[in-house]
N, C-alpha and C. Protein backbone atom coordinates (compact mmCIF):
# COMPACT_ATOMS: atom_id res chain seq x y z
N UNK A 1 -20.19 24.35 -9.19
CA UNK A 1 -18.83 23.93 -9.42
C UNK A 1 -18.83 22.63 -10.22
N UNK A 2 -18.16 22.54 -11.51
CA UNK A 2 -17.92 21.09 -11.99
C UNK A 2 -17.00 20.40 -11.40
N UNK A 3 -17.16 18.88 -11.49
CA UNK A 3 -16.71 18.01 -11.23
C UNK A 3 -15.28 17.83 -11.59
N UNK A 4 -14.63 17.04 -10.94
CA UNK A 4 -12.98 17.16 -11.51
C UNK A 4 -12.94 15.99 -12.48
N UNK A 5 -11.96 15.43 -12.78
CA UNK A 5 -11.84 14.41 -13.58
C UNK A 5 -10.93 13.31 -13.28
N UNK A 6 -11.76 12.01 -13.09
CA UNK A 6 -11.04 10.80 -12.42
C UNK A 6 -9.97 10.57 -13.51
N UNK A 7 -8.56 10.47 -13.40
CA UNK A 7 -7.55 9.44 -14.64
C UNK A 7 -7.55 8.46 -13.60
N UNK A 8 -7.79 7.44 -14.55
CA UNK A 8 -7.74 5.96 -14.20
C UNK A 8 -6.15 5.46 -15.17
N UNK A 9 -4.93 5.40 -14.23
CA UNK A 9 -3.87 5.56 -14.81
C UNK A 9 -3.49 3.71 -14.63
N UNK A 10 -3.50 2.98 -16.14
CA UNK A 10 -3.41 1.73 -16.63
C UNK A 10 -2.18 1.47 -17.47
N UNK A 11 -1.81 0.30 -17.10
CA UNK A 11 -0.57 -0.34 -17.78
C UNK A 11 0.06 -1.48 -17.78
N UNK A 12 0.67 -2.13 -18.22
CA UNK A 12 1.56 -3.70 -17.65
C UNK A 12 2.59 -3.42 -15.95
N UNK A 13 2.85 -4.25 -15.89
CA UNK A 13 3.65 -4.53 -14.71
C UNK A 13 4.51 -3.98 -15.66
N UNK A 14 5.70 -2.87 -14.66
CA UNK A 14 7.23 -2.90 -15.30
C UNK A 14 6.30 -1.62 -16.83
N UNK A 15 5.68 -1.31 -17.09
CA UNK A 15 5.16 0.22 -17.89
C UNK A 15 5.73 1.50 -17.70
N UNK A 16 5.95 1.57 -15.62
CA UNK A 16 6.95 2.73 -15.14
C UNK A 16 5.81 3.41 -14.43
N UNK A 17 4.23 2.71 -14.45
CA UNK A 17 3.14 3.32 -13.28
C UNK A 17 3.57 4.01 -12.22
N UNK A 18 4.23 3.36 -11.48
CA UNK A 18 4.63 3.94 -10.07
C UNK A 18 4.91 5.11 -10.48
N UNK A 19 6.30 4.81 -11.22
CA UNK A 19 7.63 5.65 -11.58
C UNK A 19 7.08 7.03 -12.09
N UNK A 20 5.91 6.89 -12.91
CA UNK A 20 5.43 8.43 -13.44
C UNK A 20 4.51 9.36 -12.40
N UNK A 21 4.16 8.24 -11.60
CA UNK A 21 2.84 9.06 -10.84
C UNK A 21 3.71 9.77 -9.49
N UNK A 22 4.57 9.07 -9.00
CA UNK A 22 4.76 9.46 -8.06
C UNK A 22 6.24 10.90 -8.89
N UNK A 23 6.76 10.82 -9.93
CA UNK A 23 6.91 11.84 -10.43
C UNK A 23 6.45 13.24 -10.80
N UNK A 24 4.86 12.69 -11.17
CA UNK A 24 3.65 14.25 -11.76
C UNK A 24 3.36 14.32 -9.94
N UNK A 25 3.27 13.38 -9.20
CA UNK A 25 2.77 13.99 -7.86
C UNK A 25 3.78 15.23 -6.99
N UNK A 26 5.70 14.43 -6.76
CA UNK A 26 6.27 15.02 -6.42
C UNK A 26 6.16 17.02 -7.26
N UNK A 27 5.74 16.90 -8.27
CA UNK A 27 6.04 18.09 -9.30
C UNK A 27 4.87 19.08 -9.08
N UNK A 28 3.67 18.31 -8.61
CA UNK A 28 2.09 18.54 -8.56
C UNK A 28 1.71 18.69 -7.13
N UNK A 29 2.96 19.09 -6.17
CA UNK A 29 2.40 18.87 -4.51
C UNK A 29 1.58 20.37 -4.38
N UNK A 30 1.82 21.09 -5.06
CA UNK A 30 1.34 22.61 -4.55
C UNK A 30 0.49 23.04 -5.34
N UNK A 31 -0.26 22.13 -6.21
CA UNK A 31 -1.50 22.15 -7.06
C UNK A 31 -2.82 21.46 -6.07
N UNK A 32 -3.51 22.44 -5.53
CA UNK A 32 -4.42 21.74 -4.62
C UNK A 32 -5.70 21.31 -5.55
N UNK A 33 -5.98 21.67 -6.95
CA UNK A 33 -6.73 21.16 -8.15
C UNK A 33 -6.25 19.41 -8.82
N UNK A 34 -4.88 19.00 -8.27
CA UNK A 34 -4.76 18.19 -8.50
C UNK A 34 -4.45 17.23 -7.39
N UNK A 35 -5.11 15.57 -7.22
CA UNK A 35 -5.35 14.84 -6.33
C UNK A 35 -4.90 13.67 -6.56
N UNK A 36 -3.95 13.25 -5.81
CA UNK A 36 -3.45 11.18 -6.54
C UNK A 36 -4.07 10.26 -5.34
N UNK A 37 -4.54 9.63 -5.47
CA UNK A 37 -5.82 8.65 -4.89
C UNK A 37 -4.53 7.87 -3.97
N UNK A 38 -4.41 7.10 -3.18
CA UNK A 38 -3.85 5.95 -2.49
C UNK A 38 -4.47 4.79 -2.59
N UNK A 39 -3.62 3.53 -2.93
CA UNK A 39 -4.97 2.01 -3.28
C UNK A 39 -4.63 1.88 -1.50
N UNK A 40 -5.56 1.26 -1.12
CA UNK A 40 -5.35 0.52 -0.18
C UNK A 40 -5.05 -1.37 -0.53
N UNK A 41 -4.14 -1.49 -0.40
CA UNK A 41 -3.60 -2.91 -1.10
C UNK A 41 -3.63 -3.76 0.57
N UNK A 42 -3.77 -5.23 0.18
CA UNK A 42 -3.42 -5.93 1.19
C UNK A 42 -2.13 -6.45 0.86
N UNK A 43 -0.75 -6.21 1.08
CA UNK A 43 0.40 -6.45 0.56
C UNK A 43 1.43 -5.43 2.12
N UNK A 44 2.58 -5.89 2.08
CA UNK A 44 3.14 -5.02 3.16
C UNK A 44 3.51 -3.78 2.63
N UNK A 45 3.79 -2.73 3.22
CA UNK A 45 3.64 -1.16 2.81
C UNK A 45 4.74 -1.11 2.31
N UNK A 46 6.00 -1.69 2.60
CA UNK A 46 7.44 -1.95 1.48
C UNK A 46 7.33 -2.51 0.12
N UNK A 47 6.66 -3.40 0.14
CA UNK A 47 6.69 -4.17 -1.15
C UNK A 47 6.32 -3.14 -2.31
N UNK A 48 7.12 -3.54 -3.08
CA UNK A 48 6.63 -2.85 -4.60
C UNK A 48 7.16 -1.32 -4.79
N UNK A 49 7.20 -0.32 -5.44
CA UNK A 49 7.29 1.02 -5.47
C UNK A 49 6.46 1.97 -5.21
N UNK A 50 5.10 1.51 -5.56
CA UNK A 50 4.15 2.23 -5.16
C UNK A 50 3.50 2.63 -3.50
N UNK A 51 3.78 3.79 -3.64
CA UNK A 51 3.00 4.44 -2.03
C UNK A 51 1.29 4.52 -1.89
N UNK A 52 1.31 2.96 -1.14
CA UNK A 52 -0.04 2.50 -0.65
C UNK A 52 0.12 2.37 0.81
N UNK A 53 -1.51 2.39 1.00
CA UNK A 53 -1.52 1.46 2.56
C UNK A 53 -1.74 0.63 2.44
N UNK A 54 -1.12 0.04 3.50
CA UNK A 54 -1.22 -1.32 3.77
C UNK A 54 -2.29 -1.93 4.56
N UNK A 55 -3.03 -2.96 3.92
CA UNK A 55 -4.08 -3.54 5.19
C UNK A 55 -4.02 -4.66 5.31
N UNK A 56 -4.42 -5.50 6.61
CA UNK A 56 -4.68 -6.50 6.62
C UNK A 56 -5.62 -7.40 5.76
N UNK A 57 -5.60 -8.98 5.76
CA UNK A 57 -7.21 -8.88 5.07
C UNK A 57 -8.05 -8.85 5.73
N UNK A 58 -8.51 -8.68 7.18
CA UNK A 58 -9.19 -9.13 7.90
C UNK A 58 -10.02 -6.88 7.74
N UNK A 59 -8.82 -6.28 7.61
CA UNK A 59 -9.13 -4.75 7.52
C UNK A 59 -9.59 -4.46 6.24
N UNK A 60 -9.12 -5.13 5.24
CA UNK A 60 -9.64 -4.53 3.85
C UNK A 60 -11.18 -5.27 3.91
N UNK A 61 -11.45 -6.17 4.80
CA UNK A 61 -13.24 -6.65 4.61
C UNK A 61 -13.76 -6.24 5.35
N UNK A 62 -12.96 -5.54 6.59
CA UNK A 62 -13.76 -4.48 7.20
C UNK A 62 -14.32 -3.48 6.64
N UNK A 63 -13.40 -2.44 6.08
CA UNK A 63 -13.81 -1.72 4.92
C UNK A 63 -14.48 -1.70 4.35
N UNK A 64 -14.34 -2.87 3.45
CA UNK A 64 -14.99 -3.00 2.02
C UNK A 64 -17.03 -3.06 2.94
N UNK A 65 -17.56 -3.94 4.09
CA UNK A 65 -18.55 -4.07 4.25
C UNK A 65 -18.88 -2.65 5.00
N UNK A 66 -17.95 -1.89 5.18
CA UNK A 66 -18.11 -0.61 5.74
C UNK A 66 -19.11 0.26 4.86
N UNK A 67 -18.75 -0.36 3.21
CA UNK A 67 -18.59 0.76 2.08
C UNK A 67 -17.80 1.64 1.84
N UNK A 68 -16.77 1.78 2.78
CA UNK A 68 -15.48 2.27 2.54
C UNK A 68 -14.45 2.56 0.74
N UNK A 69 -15.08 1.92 -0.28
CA UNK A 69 -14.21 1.80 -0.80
C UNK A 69 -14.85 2.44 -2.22
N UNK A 70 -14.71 3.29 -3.27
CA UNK A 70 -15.20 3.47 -4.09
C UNK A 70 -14.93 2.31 -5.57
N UNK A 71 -14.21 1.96 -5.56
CA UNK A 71 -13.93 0.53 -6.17
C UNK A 71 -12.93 -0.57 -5.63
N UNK A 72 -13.00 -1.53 -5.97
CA UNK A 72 -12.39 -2.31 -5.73
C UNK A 72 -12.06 -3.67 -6.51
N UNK A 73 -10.76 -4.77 -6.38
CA UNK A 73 -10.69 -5.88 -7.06
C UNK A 73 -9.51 -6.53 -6.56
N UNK A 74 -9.90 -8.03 -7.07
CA UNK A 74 -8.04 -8.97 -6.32
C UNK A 74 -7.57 -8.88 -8.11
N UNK A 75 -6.26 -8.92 -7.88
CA UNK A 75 -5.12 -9.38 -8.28
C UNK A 75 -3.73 -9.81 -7.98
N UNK A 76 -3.19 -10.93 -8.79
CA UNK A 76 -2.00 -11.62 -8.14
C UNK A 76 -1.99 -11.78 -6.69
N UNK A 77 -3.14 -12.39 -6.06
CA UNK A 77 -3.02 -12.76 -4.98
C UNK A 77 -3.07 -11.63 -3.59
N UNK A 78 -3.77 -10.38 -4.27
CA UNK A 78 -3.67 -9.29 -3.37
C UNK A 78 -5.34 -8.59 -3.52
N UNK A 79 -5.63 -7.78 -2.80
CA UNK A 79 -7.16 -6.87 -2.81
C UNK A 79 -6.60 -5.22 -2.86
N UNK A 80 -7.08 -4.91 -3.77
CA UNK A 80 -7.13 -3.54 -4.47
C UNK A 80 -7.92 -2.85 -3.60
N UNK A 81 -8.41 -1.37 -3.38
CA UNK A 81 -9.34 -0.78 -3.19
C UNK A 81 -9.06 0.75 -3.21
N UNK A 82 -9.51 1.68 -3.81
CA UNK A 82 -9.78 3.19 -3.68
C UNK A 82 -10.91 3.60 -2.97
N UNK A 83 -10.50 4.42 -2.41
CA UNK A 83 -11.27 5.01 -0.95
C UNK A 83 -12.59 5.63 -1.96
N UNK A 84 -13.57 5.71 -0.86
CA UNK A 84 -14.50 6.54 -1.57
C UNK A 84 -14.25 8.01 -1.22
N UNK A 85 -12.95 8.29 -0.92
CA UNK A 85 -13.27 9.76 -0.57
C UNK A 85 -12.41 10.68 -1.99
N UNK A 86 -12.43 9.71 -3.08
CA UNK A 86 -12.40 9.89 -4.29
C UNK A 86 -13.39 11.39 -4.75
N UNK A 87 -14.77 10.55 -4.32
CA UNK A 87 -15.98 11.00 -4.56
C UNK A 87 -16.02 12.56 -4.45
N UNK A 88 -15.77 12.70 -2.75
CA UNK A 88 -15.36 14.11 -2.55
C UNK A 88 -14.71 14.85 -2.96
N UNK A 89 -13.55 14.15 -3.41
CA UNK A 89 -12.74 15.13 -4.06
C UNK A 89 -13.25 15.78 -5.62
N UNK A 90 -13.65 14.70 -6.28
CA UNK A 90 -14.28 15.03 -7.53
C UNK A 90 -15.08 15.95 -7.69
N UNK A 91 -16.22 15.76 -6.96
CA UNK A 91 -17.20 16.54 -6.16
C UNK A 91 -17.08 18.21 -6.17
N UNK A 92 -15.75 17.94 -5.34
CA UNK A 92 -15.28 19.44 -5.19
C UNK A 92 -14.07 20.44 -6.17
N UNK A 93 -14.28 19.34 -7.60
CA UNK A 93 -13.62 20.19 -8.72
C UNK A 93 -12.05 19.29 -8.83
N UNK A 94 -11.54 18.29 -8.02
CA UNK A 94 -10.31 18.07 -8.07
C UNK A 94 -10.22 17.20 -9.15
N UNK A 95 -9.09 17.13 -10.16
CA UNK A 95 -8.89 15.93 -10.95
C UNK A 95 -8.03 14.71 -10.00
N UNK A 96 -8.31 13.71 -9.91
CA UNK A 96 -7.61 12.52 -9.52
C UNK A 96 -7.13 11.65 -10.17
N UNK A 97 -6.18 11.38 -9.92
CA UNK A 97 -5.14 10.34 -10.50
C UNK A 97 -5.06 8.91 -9.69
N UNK A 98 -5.77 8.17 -10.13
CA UNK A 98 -5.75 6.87 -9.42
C UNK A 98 -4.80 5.70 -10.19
N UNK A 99 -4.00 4.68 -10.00
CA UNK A 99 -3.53 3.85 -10.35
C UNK A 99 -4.80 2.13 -10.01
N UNK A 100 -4.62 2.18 -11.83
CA UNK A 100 -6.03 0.94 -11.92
C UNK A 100 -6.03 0.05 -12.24
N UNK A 101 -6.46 -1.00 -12.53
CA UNK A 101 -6.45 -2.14 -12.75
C UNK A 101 -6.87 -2.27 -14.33
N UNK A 102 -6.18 -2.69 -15.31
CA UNK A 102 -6.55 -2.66 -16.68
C UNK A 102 -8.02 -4.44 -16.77
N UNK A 103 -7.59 -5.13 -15.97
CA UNK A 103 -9.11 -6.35 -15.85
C UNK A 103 -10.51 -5.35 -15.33
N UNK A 104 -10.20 -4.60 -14.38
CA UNK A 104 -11.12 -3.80 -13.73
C UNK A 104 -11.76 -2.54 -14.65
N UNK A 105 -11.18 -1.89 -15.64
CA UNK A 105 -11.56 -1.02 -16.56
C UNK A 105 -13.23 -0.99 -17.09
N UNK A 106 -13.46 -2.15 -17.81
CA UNK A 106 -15.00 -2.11 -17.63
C UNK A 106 -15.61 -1.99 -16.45
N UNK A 107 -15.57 -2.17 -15.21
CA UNK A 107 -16.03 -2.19 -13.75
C UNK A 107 -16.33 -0.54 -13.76
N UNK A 108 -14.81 -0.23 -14.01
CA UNK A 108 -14.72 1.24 -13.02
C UNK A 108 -15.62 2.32 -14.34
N UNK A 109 -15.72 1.88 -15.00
CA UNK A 109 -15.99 2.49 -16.58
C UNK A 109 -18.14 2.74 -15.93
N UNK A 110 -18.15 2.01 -15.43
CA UNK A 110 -19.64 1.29 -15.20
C UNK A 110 -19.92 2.22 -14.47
N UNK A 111 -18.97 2.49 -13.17
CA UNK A 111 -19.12 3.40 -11.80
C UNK A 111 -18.93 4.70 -12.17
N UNK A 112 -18.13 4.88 -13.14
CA UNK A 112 -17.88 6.23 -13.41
C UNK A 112 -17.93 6.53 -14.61
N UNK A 113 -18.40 6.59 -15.75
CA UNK A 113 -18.67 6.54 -16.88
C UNK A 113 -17.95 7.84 -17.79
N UNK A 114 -17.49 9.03 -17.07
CA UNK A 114 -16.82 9.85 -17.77
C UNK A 114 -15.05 9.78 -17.00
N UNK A 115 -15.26 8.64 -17.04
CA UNK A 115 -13.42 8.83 -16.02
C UNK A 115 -12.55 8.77 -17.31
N UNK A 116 -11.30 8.57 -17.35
CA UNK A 116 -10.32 9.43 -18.31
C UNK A 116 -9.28 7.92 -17.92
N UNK A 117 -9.58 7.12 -19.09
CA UNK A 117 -8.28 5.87 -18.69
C UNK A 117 -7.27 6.96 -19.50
N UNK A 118 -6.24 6.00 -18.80
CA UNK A 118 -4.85 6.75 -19.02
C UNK A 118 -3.37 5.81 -19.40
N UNK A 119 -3.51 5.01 -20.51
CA UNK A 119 -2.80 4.01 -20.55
C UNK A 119 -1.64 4.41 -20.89
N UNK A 120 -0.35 3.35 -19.66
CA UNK A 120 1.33 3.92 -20.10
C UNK A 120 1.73 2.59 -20.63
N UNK A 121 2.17 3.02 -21.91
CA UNK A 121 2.46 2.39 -22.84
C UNK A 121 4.30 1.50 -23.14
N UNK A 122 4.71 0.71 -23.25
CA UNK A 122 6.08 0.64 -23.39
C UNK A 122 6.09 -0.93 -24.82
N UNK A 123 7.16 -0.36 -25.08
CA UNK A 123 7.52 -1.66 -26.00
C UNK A 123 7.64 -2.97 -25.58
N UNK A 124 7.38 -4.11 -26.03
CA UNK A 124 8.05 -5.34 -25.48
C UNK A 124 8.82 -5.11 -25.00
N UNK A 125 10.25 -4.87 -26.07
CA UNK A 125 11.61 -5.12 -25.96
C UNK A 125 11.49 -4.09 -24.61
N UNK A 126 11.22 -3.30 -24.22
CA UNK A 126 11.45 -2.46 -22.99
C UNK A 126 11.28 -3.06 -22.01
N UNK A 127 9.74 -3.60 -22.25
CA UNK A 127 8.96 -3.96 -21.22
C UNK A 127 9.77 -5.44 -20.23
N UNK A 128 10.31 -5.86 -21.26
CA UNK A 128 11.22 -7.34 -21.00
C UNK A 128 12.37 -7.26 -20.21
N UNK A 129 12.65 -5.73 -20.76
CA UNK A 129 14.12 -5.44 -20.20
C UNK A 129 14.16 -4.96 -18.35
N UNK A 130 12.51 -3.81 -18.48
CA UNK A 130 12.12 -3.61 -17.34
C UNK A 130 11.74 -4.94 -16.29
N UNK A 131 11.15 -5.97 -16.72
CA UNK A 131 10.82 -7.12 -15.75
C UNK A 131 11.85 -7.60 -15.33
N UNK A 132 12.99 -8.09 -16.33
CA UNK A 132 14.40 -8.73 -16.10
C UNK A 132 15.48 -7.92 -15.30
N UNK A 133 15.09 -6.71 -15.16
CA UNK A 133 16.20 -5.22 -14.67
C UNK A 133 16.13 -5.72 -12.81
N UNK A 134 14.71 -5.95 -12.81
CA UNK A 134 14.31 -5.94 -11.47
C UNK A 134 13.97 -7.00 -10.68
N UNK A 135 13.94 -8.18 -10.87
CA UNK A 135 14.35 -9.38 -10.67
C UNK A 135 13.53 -9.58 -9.96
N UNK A 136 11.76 -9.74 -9.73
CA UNK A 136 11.13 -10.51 -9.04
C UNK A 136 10.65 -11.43 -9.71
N UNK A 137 10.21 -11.80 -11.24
CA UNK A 137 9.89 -12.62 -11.50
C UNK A 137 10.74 -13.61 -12.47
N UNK A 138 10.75 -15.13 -12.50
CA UNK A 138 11.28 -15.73 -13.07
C UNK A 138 11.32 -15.45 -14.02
N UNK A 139 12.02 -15.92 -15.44
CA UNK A 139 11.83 -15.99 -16.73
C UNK A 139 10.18 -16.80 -17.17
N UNK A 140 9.82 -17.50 -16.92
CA UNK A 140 8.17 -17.98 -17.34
C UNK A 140 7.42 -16.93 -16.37
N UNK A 141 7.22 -16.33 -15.57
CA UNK A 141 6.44 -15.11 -15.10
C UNK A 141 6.54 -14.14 -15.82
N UNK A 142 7.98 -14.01 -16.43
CA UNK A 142 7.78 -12.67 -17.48
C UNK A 142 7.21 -12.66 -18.82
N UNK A 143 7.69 -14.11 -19.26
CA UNK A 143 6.84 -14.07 -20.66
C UNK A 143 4.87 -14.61 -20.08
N UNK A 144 4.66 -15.10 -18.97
CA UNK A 144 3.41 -14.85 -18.36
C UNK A 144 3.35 -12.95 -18.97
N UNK A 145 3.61 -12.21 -18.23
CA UNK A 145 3.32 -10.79 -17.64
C UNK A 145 3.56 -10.20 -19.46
N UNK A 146 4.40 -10.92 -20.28
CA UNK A 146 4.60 -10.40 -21.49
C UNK A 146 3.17 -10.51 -22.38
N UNK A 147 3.04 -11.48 -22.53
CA UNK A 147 1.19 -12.59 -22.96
C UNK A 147 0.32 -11.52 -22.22
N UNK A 148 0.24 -11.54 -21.09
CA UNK A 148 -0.98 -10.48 -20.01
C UNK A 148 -0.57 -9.08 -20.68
N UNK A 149 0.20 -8.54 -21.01
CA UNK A 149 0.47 -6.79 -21.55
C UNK A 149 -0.16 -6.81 -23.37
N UNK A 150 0.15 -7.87 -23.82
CA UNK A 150 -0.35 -7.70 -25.22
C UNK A 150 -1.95 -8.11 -25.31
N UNK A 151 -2.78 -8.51 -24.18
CA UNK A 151 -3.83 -9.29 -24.28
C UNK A 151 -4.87 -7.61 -24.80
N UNK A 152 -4.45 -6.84 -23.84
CA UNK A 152 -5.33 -5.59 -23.35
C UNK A 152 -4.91 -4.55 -24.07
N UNK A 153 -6.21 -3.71 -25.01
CA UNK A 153 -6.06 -2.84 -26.15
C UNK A 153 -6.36 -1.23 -25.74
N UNK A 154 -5.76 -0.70 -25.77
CA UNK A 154 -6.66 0.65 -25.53
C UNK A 154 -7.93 0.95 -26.66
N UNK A 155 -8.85 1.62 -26.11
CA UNK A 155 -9.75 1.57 -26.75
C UNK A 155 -10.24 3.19 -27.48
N UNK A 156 -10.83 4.08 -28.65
CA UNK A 156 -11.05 4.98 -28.86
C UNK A 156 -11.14 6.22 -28.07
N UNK A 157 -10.52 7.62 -28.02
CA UNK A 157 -10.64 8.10 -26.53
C UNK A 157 -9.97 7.58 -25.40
N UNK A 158 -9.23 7.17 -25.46
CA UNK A 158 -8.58 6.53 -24.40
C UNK A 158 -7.47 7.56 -24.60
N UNK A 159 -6.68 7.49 -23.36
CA UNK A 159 -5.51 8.45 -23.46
C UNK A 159 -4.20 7.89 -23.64
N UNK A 160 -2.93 8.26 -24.42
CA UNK A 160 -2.12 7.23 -23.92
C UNK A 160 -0.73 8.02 -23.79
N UNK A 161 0.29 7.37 -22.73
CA UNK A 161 1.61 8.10 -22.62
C UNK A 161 2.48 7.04 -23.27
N UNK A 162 3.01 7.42 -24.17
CA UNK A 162 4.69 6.39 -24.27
C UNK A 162 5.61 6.44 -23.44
N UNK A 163 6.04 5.41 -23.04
CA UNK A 163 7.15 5.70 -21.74
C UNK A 163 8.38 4.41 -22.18
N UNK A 164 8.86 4.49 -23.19
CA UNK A 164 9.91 3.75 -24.12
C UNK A 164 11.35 5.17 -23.29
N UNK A 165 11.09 5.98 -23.38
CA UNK A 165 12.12 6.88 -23.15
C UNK A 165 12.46 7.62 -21.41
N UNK A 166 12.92 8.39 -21.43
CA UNK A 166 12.99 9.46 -20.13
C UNK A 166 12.21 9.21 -19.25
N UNK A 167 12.02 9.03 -17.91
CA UNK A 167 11.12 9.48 -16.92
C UNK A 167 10.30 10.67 -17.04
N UNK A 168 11.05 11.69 -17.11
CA UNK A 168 10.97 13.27 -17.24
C UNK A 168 10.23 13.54 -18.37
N UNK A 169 10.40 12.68 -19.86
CA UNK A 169 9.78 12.79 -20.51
C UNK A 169 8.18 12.35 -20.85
N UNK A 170 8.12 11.50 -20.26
CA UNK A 170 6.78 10.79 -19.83
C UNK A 170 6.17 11.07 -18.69
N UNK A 171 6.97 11.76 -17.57
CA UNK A 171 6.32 12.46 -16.69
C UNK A 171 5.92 13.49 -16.68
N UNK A 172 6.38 14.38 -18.06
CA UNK A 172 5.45 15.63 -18.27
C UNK A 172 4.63 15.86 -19.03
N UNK A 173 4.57 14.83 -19.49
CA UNK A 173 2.97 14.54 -20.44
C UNK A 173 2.29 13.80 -19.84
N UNK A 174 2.65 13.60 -18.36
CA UNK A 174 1.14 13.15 -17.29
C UNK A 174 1.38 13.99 -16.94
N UNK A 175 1.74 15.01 -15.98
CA UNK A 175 1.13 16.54 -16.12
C UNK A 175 0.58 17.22 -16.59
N UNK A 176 1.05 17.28 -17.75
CA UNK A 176 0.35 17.98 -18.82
C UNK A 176 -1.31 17.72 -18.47
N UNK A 177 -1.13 16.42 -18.81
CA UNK A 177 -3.00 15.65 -19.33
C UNK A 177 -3.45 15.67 -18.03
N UNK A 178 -3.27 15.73 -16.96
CA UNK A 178 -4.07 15.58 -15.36
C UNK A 178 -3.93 16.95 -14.63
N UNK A 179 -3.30 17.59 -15.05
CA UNK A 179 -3.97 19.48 -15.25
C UNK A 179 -5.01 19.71 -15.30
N UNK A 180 -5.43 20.52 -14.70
CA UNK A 180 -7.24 21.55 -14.85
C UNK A 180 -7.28 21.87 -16.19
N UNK A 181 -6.23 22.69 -16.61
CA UNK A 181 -6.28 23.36 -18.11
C UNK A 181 -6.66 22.28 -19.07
N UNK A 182 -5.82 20.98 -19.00
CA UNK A 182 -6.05 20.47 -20.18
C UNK A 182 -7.40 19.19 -20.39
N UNK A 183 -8.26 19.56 -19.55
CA UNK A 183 -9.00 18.30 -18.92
C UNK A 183 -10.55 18.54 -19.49
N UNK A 184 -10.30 19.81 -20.28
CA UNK A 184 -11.56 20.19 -20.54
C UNK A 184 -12.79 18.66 -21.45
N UNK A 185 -11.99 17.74 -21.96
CA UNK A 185 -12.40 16.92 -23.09
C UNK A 185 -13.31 15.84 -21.61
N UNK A 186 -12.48 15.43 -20.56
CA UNK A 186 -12.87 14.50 -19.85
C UNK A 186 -14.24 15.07 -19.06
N UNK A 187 -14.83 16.27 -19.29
CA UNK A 187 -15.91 16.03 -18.35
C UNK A 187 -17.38 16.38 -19.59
């Protein structure tokens, strides 16, 4: 049996990450070929849009010295981690859809060398509109988070979604690409 294919799904804050994955997932529940990873975040299980668990930190270093975790990293003041039961799934033919860390990309690139980045793409002017729509960060955090989105390039082979438009429309071209059928290039 071949291996499935990790998407390592990358983007700015405010790109619409959450917003697409948990879209191709709701659409993708009765595809047992297709798999969306959970981070385990140390952050409370409300915060943010994304459907994570929540851990303590005292639990995510449990873990992590467990070996519990197939990667891991901090950002903004929080600890990342994907389970290793990634592994298994891959293992057993599933493609996975993980939500990643674009600093962490060389890391996970290292661990997994045929994984499938998956960068969602948006305009400034969008991207500005998305930070300001939703009101957690000040005006100097956003042009921060504006500076941090232009720093990071996709690179050759890399995959990418535009998400300037529709939900629906950008959510079915992550379907599309995290399909069995179309995945043949990533392994």
């Amino acid at each position: 049996m071949a291996n499935g294919c990790l998407f390592y799904v990358i983007g700015p804050s405010g790109s619409g990450k959450d917003s697409l994955m948990v879209y191709a997932r709701a659409q993708l529940a009765g595809n047992p070929k297709v798999v969306f990873a959970h981070r385990y975040i140390t952050r409370p299980h409300d915060a943010g849009g994304e459907n994570h668990v929540a851990l303590t930190e005292e639990e995510f270093e449990s873990r992590l010295q467990a070996g519990l975790f197939a990667m891991h990293w901090s950002s903004h003041g929080c600890h990342y981690g994907i389970g290793s039961e990634i592994n298994m799934w891959l293992a057993k033919g599933c493609n996975v859809v993980m939500n990643g860390s674009r600093a962490h990309l060389p890391y996970a690139r290292e661990q997994y060398p045929e994984l499938c980045p998956l960068w969602i793409q948006v305009s400034t002017e969008v991207l500005e509109a998305r930070l300001r729509a939703r009101g957690r960060e000040t005006g100097e955090q956003i042009q921060e988070r504006l500076q941090r989105a232009a720093f990071f390039r996709v690179q050759v082979g890399d995959l990418v979604i535009g998400n300037d438009g529709s939900l629906e429309e950008a959510g079915e071209k992550l379907i599309i690409l995290v399909s069995p059928k179309a995945t043949a290039s990533c392994a």
